[in-house]
Protein backbone atom coordinates (compact mmCIF):
# COMPACT_ATOMS: atom_id res chain seq x y z
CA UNK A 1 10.62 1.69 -11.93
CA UNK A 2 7.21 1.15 -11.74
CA UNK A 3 4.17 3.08 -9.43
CA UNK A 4 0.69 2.43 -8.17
CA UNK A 5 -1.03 5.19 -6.43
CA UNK A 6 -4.40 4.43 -3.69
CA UNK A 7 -6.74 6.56 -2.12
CA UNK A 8 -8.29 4.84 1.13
CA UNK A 9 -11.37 5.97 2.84
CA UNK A 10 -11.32 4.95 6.75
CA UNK A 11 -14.84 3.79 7.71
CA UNK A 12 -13.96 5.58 11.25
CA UNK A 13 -11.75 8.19 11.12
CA UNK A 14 -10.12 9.28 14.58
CA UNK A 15 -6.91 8.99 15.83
CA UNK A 16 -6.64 5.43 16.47
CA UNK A 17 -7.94 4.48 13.38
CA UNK A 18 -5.54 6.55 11.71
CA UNK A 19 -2.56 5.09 13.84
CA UNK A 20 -3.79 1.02 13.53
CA UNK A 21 -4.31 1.57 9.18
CA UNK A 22 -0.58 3.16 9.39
CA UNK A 23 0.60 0.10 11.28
CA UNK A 24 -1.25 -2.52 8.77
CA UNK A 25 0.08 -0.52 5.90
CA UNK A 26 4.00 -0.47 7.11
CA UNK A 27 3.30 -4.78 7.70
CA UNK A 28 2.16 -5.24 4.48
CA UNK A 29 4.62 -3.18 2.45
CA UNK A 30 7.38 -4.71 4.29
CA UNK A 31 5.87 -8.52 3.13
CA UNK A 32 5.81 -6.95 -0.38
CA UNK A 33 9.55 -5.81 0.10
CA UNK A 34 10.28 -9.27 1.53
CA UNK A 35 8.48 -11.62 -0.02
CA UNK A 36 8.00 -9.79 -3.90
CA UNK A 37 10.77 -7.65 -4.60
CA UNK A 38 8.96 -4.54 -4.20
CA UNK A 39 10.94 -1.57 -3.34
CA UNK A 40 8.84 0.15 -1.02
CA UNK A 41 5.84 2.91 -0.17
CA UNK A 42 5.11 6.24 0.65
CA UNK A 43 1.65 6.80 2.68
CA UNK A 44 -0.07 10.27 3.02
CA UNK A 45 -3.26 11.81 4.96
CA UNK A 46 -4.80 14.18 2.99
CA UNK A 47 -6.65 17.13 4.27
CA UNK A 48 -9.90 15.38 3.07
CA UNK A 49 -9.46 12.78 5.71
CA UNK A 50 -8.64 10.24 2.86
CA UNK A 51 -4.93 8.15 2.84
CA UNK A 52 -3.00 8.35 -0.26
CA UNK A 53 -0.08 6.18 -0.86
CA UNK A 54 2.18 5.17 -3.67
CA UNK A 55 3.79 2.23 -4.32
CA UNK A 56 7.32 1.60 -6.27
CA UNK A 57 8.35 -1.81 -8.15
CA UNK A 58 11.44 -2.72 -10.05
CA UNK A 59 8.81 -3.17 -13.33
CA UNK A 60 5.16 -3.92 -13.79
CA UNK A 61 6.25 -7.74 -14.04
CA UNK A 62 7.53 -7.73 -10.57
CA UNK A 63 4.11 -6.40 -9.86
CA UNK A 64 2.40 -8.28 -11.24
CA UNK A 65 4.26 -11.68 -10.47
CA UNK A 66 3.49 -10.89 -6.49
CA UNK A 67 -0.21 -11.97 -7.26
CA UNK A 68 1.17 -15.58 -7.70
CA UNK A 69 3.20 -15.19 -4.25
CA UNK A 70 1.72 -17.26 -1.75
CA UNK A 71 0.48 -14.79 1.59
CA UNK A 72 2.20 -15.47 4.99
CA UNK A 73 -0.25 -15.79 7.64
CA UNK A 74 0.98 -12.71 9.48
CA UNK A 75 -0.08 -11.39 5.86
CA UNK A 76 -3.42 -13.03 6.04
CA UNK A 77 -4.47 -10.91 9.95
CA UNK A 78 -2.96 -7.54 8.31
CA UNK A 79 -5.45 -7.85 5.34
CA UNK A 80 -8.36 -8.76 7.85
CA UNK A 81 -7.21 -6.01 10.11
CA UNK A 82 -7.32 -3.74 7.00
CA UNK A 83 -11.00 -4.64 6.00
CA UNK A 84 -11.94 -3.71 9.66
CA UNK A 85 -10.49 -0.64 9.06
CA UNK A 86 -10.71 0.86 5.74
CA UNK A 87 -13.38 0.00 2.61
CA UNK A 88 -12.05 -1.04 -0.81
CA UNK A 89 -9.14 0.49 -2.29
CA UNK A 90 -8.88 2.66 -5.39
CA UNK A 91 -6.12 3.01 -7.73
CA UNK A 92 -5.43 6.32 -9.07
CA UNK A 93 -2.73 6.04 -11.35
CA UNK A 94 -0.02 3.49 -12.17
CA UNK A 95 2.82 3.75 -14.95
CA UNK A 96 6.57 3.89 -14.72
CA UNK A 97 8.41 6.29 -13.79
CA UNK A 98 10.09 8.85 -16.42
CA UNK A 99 12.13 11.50 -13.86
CA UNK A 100 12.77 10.75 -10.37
CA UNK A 101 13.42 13.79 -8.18
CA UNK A 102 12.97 12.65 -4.91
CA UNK A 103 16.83 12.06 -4.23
């Protein structure tokens, strides 16, 4: 299994912020389910104000290969909603996975 972990800044942070960048990031993890054979997310709020979500994949190639996957254009408004809401997204870390204790 393969991870990628972001940290998103909000460019307004209140409540409904909060609650519309939640909704845009369960859409587009389920397309990335769906559509690339990813196996799913986990999204935080840190006490910094900040998102932090991780990201699991069969392999880096399945990652990778979604690039080439053509967007939906319920896809297309979640991005756009996204860039309303949040600025650029950084990657902390990403490698496979060596022990998995989350069962």
């Amino acid at each position: 299994m393969y991870c990628v972990s972001y940290k998103f800044t909000l460019l307004s942070n209140n409540s409904e912020t909060r609650r519309q960048f939640i909704e845009v990031w369960g859409g587009i993890t389920q397309f990335f389910k769906e559509s690339c054979g990813a196996l799913g997310s986990r999204l935080h709020y840190g006490e910094d104000g900040c998102f932090y979500a991780y990201a699991q994949w069969p392999s880096q190639s399945v990652m990778l290969a979604s690039q080439a996957v053509v967007p939906t254009e319920h896809f297309g408004r979640l991005r756009m909603k996204w860039a309303e809401l949040a600025g650029p997204s950084e990657i902390l870390w990403q490698g496979e996975v060596v022990a998995d204790m989350l069962d």
